[in-house]
Protein backbone atom coordinates (compact mmCIF):
# COMPACT_ATOMS: atom_id res chain seq x y z
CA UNK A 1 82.47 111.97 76.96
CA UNK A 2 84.08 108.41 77.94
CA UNK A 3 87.18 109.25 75.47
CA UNK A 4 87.32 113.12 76.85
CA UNK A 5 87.97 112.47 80.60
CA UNK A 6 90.45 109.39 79.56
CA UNK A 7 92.36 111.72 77.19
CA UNK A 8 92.23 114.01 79.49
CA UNK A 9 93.74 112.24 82.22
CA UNK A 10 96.70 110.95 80.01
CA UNK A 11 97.41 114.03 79.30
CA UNK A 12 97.61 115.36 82.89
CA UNK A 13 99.87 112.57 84.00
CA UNK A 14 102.00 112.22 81.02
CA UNK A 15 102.78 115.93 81.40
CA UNK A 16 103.61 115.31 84.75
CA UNK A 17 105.94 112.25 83.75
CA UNK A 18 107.79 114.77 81.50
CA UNK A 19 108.18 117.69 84.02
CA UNK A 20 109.57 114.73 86.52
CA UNK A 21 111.97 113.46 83.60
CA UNK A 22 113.46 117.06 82.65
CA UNK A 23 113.52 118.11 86.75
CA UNK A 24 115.74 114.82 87.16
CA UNK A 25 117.67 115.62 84.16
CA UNK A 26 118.08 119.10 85.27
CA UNK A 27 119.10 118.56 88.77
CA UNK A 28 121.35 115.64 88.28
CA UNK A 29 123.70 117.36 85.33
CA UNK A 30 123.91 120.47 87.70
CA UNK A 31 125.13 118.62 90.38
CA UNK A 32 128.50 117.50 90.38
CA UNK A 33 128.50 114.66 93.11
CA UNK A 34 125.97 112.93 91.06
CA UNK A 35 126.93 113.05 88.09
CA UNK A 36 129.98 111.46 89.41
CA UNK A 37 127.86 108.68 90.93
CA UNK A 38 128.48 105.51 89.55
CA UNK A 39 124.64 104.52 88.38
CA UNK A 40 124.09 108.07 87.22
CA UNK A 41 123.95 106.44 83.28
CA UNK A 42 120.80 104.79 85.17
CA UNK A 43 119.34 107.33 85.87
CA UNK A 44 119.59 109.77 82.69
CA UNK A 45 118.66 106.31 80.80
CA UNK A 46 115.32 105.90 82.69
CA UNK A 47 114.88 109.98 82.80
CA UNK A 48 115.11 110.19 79.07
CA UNK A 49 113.25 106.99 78.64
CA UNK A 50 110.49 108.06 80.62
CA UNK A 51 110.33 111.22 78.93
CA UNK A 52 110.43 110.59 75.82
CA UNK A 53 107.33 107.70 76.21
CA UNK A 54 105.12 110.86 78.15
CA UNK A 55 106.03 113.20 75.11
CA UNK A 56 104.37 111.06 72.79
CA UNK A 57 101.49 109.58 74.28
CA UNK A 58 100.91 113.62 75.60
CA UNK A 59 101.38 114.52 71.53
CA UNK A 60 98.46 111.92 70.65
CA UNK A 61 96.30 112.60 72.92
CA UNK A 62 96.32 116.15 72.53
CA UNK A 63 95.73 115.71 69.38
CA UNK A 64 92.91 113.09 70.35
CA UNK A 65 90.61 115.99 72.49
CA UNK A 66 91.82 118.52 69.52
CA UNK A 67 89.65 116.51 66.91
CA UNK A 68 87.35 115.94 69.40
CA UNK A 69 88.20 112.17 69.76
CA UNK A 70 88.16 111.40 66.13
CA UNK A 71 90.99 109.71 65.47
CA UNK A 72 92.41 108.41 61.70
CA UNK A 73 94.57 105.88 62.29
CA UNK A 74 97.96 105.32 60.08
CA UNK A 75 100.94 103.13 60.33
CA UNK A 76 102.61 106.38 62.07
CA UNK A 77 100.86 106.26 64.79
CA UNK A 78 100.33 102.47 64.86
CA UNK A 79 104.55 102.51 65.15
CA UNK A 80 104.25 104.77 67.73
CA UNK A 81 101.96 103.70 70.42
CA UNK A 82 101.90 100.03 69.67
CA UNK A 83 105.83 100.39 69.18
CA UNK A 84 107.52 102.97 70.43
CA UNK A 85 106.47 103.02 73.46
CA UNK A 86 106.38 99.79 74.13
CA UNK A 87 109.47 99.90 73.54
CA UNK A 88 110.45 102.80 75.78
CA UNK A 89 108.46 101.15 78.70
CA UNK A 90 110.67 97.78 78.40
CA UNK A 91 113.72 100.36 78.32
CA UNK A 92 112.37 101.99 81.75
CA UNK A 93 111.87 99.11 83.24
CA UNK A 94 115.66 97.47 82.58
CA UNK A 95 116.83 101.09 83.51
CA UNK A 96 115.06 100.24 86.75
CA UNK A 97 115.92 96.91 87.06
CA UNK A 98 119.85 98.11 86.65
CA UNK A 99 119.08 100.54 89.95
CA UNK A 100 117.58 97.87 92.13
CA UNK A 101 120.68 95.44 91.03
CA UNK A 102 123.12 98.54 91.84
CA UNK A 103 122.03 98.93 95.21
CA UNK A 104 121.45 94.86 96.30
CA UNK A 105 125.52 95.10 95.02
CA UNK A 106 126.00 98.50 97.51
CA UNK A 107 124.40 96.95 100.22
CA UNK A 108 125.23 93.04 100.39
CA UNK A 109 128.21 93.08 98.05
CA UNK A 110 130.14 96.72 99.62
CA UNK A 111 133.86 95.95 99.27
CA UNK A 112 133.48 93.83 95.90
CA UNK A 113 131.24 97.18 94.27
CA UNK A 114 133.72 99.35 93.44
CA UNK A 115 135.32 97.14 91.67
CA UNK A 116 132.01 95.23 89.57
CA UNK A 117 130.79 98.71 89.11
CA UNK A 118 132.35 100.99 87.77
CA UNK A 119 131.21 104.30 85.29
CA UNK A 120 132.29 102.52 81.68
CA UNK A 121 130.55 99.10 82.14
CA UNK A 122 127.30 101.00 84.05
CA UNK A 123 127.17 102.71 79.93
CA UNK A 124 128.11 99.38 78.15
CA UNK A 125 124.63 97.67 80.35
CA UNK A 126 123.18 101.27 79.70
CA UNK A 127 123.60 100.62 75.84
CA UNK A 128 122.01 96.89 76.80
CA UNK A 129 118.76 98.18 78.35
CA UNK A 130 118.18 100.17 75.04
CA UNK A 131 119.60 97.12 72.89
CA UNK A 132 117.78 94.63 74.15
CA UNK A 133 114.33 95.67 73.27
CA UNK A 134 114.83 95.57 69.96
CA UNK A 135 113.60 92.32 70.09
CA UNK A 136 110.13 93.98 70.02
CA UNK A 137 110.57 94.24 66.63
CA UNK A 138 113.14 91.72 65.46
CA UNK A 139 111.57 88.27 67.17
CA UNK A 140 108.00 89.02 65.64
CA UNK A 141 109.46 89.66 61.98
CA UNK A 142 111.41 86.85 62.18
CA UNK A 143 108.27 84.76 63.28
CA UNK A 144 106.22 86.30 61.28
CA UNK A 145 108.22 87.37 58.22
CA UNK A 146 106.66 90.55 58.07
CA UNK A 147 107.22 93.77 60.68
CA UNK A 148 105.00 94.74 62.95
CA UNK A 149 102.37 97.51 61.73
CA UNK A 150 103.11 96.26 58.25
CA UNK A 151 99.45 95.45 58.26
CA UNK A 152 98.00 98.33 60.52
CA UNK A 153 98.64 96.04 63.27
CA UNK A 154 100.56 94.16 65.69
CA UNK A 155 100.29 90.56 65.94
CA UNK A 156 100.65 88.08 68.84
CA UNK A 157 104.14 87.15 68.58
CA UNK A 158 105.00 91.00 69.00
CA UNK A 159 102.38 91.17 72.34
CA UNK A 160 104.19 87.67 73.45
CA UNK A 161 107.74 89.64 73.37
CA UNK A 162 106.64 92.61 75.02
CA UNK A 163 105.01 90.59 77.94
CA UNK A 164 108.10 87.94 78.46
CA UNK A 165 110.77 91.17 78.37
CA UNK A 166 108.86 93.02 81.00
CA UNK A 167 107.78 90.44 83.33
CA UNK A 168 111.60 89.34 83.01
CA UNK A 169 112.57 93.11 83.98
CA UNK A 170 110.00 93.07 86.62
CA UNK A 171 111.21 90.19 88.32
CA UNK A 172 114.42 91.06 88.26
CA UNK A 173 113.40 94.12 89.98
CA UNK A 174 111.69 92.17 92.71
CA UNK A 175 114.18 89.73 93.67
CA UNK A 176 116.95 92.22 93.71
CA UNK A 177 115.16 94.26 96.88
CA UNK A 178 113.75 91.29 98.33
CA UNK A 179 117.64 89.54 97.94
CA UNK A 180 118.30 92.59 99.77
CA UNK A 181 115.39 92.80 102.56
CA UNK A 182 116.82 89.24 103.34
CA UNK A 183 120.29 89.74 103.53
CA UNK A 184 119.65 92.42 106.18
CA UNK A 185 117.60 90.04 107.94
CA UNK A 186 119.55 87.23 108.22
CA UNK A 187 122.51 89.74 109.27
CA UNK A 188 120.26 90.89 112.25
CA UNK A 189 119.58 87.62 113.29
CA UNK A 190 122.60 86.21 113.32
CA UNK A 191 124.11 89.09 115.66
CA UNK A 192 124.65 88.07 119.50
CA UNK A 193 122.45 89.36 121.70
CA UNK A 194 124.76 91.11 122.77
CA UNK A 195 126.06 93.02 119.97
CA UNK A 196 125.47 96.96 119.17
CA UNK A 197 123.35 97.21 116.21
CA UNK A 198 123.92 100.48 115.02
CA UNK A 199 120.67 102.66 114.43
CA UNK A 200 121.95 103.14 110.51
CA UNK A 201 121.41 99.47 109.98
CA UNK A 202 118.11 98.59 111.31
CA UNK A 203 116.91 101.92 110.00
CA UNK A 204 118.63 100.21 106.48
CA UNK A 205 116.87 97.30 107.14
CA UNK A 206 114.31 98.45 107.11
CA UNK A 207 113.59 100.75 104.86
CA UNK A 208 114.71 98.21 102.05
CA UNK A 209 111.85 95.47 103.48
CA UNK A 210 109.48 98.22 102.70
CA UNK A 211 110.95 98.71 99.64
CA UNK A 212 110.99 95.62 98.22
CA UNK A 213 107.31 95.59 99.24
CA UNK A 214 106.37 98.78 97.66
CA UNK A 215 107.89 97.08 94.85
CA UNK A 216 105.15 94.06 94.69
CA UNK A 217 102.87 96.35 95.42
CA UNK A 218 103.40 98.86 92.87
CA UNK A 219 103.99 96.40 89.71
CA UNK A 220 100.94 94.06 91.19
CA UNK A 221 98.20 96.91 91.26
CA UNK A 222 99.56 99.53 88.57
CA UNK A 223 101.56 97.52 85.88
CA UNK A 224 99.86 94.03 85.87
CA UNK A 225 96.86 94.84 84.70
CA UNK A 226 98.33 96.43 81.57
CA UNK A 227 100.04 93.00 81.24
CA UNK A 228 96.76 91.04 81.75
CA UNK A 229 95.09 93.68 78.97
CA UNK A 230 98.26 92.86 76.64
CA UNK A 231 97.00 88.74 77.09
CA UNK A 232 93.88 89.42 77.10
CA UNK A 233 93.86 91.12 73.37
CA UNK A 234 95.49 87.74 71.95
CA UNK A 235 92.40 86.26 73.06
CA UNK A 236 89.62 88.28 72.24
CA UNK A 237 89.08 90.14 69.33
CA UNK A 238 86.90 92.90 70.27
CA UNK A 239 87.31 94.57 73.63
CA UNK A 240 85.87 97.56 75.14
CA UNK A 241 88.03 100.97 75.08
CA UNK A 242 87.21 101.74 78.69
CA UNK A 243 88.73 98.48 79.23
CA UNK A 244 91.58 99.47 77.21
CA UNK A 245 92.30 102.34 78.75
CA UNK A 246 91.95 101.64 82.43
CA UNK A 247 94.67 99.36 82.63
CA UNK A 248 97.13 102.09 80.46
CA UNK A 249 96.28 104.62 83.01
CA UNK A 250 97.33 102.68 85.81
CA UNK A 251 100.53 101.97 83.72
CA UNK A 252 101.14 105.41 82.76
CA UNK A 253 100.91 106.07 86.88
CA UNK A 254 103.35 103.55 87.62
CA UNK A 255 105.81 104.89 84.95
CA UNK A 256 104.98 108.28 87.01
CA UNK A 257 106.24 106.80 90.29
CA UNK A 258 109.10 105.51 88.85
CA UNK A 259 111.70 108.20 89.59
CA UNK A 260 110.13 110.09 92.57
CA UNK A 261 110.62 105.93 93.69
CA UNK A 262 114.09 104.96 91.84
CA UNK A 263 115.88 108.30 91.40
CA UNK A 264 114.86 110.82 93.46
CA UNK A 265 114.89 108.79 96.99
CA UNK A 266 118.81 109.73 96.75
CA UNK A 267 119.64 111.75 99.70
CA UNK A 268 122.33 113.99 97.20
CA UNK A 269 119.08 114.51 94.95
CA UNK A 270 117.29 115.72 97.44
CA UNK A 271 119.18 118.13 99.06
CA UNK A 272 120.32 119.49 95.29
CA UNK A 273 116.46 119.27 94.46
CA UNK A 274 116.24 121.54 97.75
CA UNK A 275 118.90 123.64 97.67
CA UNK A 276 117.71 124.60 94.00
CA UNK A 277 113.80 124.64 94.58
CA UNK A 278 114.74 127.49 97.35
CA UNK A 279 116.77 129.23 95.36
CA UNK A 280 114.60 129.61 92.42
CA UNK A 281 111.97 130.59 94.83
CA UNK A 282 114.36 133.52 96.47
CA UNK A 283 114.84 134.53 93.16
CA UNK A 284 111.38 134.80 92.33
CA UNK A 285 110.65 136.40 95.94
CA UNK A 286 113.76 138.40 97.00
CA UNK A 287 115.43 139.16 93.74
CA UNK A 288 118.61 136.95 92.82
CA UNK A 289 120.66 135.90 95.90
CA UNK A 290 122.43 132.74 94.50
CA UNK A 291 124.93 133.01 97.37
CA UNK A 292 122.27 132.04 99.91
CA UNK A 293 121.49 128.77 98.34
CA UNK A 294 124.63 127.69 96.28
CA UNK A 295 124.80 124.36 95.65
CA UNK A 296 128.21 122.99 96.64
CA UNK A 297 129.78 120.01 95.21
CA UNK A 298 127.98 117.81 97.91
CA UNK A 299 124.55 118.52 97.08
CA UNK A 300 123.45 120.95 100.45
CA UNK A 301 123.83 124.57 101.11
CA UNK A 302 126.70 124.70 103.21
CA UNK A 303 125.36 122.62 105.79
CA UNK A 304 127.63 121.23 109.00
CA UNK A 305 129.95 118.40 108.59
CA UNK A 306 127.89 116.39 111.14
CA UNK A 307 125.03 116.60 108.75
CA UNK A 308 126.74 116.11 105.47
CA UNK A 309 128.28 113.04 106.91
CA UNK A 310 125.28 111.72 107.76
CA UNK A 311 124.15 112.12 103.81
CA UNK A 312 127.56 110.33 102.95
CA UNK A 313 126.46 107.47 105.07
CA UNK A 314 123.06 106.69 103.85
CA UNK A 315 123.44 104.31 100.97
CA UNK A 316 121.72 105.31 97.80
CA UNK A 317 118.88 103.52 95.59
């Protein structure tokens, strides 16, 4: 029963995390302005990332509930969960990382930007985030002189890497936003009183505060315990599969968050996301009227130049 409802529930969220992944790869290669967006390797990086982790924990644990929880365990499956998607969450989370260090550039650094980021070296760090984790597997067969799951198993050198690449993704994370939250800060404090501080920045104020503490929040409750769990299993031996499996939940709900959070809090996403969302549901409806809801190269229906102006302004994440 225990291993039902906890199948079960991967299940439902990793198929979520893939319907996210292929709705953010969907929208953002039909929409012109962001593909042209500078971070947009970012984005498709984390999409496909994400993705591609949710297809295959979804795969084994349909499987799982298909054979009624009895599982036989072989080095395919031992490369893939204690692996492969290990290695796609470190990927996600320096695809992240890259997004909260794109917009701490946008927002504190605006007329140096264009010129530290541009399209061809946001692919070069794009071919990083998926380089770099291969450390996973080359650090512990150095160490260890054999590779992992060469013995049905990982060992603790492996878990060691894993933990010191995400926490160092993490915190990277975290200090980009909070950088951020306090260079707004110290900006509004150091305005006289009588200066006009436009509406735009103290609504960009703060909105990044909370940000950088949704941040904390999110990695502290949903992604640290999976940490602690990874620890915890160079220490003891045995340890209880509910155990196990709480933490990877919570994980696997962070991972979920991560693009409604990241990717889709663009203000071009979601008017495409809009626009499109109302056009699929004329078509369902009314029959096909395309015209109505066209999606133009700015990402809204045809709205008034006050109004796409006002998208142009607000800085992406």
């Amino acid at each position: 029963m225990e291993c039902s409802v906890s199948s079960s529930l991967f299940v439902a969220i990793t198929f979520l995390a893939m319907v996210e992944g292929v709705l953010t790869l969907f929208i953002y290669i039909k929409e012109r302005r962001l593909r042209k967006r500078e971070p947009s390797p970012f984005v498709y990086s984390l999409a496909v990332s994400i993705t591609l982790l949710s297809a295959f924990s979804f795969a084994y644990n349909v499987r799982l509930l298909s054979r009624s929880c009895q599982n036989d365990w072989s080095i395919m499956w031992c490369v893939v969960l204690n692996i492969l998607l290990r290695y796609l969450h470190v990927v996600s989370c320096f695809c992240v990382t890259c997004l909260a260090l794109y917009r701490y550039l946008y927002l504190c650094w605006p007329l140096r930007c264009p010129m530290l980021v541009t399209k061809r070296r946001c692919y070069y760090v794009t071919l990083a985030c998926w380089t770099l984790p291969i450390a996973l597997v080359a650090v512990p067969s150095a160490i260890d002189g054999k590779a992992p799951c060469a013995d049905m198993k990982v060992t603790d050198s492996f878990r060691i890497t894993y933990v010191v690449l995400y926490i160092l993704g993490a915190l990277a994370t975290f200090v980009a936003y909070l950088l951020v939250a306090l260079e707004f800060r110290r900006k509004h404090n150091s305005a006289s009183p009588t200066a006009d501080i436009a509406k735009f920045d103290f609504l960009v104020k703060l909105r990044t505060e909370r940000c950088a503490l949704h941040v904390f929040v999110l990695y502290t409750i949903l992604s640290l315990p999976h940490i602690i769990m990874v620890i915890m299993s160079m220490i003891y031996d045995e340890i209880a599969q509910v155990n196990r499996n709480i933490p990877a939940l919570l994980q696997r709900l962070h991972l979920l968050l991560f693009l409604p959070f990241y990717a889709w809090a663009n203000p071009f996403f979601r008017a495409a996301f809009t626009s499109w969302t109302k056009r699929t549901w004329s078509r369902l409806t009314c029959g096909d009227k395309e015209g109505d809801f066209h999606l133009h190269s700015n990402g809204t229906k045809g709205e008034s130049a006050e109004k796409v102006e006002g998208l142009r302004q607000e800085p992406p994440v």
